[in-house]
N, C-alpha and C. Protein backbone atom coordinates (compact mmCIF):
# COMPACT_ATOMS: atom_id res chain seq x y z
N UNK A 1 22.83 -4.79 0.47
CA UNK A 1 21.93 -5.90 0.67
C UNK A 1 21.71 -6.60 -0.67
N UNK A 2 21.72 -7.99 -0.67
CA UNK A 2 21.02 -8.44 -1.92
C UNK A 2 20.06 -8.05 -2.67
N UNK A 3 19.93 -8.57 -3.79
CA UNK A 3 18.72 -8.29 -4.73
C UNK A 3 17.88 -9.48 -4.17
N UNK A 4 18.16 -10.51 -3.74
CA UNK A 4 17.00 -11.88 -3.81
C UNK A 4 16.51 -11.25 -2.38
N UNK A 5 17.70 -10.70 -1.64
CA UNK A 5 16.84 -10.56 -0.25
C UNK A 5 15.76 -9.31 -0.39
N UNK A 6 16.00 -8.37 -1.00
CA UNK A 6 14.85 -7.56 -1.05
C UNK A 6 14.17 -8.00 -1.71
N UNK A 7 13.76 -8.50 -3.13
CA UNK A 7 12.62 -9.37 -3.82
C UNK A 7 11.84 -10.07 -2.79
N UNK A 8 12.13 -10.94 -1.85
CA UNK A 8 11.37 -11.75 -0.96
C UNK A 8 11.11 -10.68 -0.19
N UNK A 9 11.57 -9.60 0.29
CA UNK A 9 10.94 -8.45 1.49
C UNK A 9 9.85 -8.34 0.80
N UNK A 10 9.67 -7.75 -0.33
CA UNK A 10 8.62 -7.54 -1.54
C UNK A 10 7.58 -8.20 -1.90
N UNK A 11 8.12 -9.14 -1.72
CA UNK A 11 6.94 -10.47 -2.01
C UNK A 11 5.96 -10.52 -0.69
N UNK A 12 6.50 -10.42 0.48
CA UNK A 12 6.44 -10.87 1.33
C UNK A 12 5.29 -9.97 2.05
N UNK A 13 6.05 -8.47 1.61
CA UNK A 13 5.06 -7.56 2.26
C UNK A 13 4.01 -7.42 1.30
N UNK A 14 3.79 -7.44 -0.11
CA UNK A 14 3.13 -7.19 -0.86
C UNK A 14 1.18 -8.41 -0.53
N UNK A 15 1.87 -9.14 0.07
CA UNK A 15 0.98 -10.03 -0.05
C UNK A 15 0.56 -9.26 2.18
N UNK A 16 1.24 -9.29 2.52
CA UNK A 16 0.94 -9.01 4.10
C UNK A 16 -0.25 -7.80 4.31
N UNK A 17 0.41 -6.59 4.07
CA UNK A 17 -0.26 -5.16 3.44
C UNK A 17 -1.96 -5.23 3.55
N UNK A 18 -2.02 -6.04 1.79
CA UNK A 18 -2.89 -5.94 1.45
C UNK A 18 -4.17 -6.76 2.36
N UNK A 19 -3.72 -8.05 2.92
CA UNK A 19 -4.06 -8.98 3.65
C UNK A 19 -4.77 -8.22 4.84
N UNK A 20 -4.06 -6.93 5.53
CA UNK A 20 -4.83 -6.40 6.77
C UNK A 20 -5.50 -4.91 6.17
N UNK A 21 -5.53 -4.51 4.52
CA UNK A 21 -6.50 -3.29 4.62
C UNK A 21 -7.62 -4.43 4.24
N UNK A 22 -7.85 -6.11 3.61
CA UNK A 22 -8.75 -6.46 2.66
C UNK A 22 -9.67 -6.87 4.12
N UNK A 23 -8.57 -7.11 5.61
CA UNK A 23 -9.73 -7.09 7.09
C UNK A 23 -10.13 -5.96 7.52
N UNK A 24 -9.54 -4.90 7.57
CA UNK A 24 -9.43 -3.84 8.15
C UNK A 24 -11.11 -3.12 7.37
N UNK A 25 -11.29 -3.18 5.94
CA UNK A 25 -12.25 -2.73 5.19
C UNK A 25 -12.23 -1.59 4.81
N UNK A 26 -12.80 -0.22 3.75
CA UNK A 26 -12.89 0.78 3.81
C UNK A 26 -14.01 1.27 3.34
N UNK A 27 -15.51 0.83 3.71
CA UNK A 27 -16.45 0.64 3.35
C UNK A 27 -16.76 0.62 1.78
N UNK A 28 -17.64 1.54 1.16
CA UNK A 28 -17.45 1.64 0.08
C UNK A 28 -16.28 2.07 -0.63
N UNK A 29 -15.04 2.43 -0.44
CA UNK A 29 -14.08 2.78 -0.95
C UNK A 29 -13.59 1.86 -0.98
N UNK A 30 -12.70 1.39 -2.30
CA UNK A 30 -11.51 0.39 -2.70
C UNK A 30 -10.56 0.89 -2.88
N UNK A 31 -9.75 0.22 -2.06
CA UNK A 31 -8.35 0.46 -1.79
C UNK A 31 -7.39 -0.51 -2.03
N UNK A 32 -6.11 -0.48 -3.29
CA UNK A 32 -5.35 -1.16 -3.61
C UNK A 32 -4.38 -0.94 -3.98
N UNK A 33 -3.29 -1.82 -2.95
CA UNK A 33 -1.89 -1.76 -3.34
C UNK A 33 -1.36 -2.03 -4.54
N UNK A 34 -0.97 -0.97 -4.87
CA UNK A 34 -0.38 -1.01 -6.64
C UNK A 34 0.95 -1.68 -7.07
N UNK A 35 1.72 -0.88 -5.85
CA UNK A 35 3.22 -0.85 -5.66
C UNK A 35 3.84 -0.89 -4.26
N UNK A 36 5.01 -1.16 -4.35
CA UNK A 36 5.96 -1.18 -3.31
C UNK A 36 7.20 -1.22 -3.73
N UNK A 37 7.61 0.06 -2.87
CA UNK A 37 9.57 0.37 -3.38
C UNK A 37 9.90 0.53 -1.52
N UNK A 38 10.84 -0.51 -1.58
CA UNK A 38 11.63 -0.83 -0.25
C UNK A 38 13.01 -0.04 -0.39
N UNK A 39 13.27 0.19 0.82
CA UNK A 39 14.77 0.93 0.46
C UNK A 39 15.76 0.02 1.20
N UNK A 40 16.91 -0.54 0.23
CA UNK A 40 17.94 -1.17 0.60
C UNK A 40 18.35 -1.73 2.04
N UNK A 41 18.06 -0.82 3.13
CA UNK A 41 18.23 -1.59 4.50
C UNK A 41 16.83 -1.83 5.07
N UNK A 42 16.09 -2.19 3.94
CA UNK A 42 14.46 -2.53 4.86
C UNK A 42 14.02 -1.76 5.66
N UNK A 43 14.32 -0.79 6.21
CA UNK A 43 13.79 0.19 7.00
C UNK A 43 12.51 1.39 6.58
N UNK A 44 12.51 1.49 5.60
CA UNK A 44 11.09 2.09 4.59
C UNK A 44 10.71 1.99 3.52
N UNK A 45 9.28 1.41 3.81
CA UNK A 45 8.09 0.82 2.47
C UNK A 45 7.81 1.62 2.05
N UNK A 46 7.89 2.40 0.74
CA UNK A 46 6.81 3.26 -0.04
C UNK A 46 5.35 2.43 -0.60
N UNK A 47 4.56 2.94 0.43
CA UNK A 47 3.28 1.90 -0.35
C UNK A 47 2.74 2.31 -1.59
N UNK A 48 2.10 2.10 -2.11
CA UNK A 48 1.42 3.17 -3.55
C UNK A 48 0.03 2.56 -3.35
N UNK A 49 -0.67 3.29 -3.33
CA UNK A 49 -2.29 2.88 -3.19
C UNK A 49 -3.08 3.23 -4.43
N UNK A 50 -3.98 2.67 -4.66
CA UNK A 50 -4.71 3.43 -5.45
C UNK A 50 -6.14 3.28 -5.04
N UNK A 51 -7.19 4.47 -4.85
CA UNK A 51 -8.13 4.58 -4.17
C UNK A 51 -9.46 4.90 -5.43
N UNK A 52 -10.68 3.60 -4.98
CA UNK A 52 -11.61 4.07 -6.22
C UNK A 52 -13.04 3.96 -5.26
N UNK A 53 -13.99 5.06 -5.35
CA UNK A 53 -13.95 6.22 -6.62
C UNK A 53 -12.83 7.00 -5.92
N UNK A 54 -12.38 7.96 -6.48
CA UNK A 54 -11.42 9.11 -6.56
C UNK A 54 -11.51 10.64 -5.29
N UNK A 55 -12.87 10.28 -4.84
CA UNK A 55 -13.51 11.35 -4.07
C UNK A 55 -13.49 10.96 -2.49
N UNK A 56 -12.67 9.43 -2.21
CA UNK A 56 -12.83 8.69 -0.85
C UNK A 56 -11.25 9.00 -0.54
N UNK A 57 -10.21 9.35 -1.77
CA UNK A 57 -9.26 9.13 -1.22
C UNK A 57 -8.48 9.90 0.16
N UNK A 58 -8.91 10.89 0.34
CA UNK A 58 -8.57 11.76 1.56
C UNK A 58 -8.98 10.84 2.37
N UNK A 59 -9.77 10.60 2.87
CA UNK A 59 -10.59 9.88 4.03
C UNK A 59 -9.68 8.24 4.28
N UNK A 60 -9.62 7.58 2.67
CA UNK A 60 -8.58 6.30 3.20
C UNK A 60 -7.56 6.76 3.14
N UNK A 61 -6.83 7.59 2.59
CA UNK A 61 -4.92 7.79 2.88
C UNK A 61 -4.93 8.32 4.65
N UNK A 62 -6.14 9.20 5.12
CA UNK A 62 -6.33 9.65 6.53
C UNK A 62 -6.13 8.18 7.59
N UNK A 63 -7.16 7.76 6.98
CA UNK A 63 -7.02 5.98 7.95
C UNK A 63 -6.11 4.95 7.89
N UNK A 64 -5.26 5.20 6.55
CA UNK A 64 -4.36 4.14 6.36
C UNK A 64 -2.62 5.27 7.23
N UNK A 65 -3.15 6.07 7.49
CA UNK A 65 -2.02 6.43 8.30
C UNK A 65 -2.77 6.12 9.72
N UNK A 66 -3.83 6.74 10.19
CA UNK A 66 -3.63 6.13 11.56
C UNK A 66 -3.71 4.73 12.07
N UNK A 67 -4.15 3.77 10.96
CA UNK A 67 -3.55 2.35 11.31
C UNK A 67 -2.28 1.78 10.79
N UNK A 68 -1.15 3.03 10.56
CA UNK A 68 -0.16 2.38 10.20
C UNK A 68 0.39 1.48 11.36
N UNK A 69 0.13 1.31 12.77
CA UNK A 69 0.82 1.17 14.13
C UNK A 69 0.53 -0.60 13.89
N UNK A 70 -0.41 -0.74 13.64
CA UNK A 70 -1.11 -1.85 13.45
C UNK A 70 -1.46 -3.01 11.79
N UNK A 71 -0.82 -1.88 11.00
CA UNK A 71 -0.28 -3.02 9.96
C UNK A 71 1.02 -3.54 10.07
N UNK A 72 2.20 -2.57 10.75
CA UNK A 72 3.24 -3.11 11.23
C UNK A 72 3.22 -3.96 12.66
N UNK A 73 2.26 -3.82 13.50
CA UNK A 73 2.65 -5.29 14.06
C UNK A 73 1.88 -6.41 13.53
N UNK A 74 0.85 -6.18 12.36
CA UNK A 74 0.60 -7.39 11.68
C UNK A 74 1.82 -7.83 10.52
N UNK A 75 2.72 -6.74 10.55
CA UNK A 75 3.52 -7.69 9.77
C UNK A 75 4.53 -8.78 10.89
N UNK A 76 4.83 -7.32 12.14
CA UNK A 76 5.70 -8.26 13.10
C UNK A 76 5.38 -9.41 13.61
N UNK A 77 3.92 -9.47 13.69
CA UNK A 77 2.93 -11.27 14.09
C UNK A 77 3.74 -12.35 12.59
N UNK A 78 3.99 -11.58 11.49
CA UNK A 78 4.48 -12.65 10.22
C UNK A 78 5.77 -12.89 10.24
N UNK A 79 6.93 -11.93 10.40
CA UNK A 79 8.35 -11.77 10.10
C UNK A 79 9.06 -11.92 11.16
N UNK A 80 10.47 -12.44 11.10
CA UNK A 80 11.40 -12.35 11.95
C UNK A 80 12.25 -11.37 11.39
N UNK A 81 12.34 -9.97 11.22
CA UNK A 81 13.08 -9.55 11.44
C UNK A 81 13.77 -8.38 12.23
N UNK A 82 15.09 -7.96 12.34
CA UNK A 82 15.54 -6.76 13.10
C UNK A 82 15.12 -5.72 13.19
N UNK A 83 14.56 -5.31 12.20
CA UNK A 83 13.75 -3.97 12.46
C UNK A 83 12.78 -4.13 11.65
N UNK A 84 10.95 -3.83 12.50
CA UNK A 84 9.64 -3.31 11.14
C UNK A 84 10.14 -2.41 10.02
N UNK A 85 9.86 -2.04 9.04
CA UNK A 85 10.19 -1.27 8.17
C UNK A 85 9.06 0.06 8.67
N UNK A 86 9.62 1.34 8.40
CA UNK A 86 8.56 2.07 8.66
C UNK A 86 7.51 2.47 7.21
N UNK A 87 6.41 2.40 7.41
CA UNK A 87 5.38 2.50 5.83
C UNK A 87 5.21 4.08 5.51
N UNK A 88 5.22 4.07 4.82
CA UNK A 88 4.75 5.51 3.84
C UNK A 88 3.76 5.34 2.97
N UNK A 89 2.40 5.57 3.23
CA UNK A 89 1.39 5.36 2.09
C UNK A 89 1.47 6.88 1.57
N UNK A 90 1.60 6.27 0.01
CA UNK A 90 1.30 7.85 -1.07
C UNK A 90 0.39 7.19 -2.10
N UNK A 91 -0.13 8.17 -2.64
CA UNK A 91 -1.52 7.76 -3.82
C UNK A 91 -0.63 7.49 -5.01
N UNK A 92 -0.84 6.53 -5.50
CA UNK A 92 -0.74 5.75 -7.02
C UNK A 92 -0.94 7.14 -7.98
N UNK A 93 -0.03 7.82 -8.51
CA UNK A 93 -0.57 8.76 -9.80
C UNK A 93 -0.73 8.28 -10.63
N UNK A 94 0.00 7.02 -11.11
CA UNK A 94 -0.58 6.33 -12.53
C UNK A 94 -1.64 5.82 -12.59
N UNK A 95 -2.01 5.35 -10.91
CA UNK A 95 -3.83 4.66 -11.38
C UNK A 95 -4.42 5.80 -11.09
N UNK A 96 -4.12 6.70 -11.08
CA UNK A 96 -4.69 7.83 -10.79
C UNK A 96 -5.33 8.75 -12.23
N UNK A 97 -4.31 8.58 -12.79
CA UNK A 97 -4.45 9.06 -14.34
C UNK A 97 -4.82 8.05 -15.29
N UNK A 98 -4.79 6.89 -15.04
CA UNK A 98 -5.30 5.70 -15.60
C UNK A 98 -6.94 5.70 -15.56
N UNK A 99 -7.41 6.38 -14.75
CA UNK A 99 -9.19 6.19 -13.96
C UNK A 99 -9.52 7.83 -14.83
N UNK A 100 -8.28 8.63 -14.71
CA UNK A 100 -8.68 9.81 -15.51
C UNK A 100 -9.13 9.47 -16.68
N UNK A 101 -8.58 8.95 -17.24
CA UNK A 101 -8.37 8.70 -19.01
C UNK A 101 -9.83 7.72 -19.53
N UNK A 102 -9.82 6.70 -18.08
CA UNK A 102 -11.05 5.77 -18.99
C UNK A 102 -12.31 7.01 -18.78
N UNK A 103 -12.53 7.37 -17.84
CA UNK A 103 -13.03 8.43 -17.43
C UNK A 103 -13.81 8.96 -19.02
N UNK A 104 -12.52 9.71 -19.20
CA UNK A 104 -13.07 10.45 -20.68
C UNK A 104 -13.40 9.89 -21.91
N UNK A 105 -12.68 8.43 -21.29
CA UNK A 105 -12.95 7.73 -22.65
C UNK A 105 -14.34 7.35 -22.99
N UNK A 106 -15.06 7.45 -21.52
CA UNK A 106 -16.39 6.58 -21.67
C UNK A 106 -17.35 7.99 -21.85
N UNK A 107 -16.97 9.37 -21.86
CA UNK A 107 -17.90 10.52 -21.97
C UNK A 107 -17.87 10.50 -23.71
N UNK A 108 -17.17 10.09 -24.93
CA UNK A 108 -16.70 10.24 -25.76
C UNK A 108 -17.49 9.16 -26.48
């Protein structure tokens, strides 16, 4: 597959994604797409989330899987294409260790 055609998958979902957790809500928990790695035949999104504070994230990675059914037909309401991609949400370790670090920085 192209490089321009996956860049626009990228673009495309990056902006979609985020668009139905920023309706969807997660009350006090913030939840944000960090990243996205597509695999060559569009068929699976690695999402990367990063969840703040740090103590909600069980509870949104729990919900962002059982509405995975329903961010993919909000993407299928956007896209024409042959197949949804299937999503994989995993937690962001770099903003993960990023929130560690200011963390200590601000006990110091």
């Amino acid at each position: 597959m192209s490089a321009r055609r996956k860049e626009k998958a990228i673009s495309l979902l990056s902006r979609l994604i985020p668009e139905f957790i920023k309706k969807f809500g997660f009350g006090k928990t913030i939840v944000t797409v960090t990243h996205l790695e597509i695999s060559d035949d569009l068929r699976i999104v690695r999402v990367l989330v990063g969840v703040y504070p740090p103590d909600g994230e069980t509870q949104a990675m729990a919900l962002l899987a059982k509405k995975n059914k329903e961010i993919r037909k909000h993407i299928g309401a956007h896209v024409r294409w042959k197949f949804l991609p299937e999503l994989i949400f995993l937690t962001d370790k770099g903003e993960k260790n990023r929130q560690r670090i200011e963390e200590l920085l601000a006990k110091s």
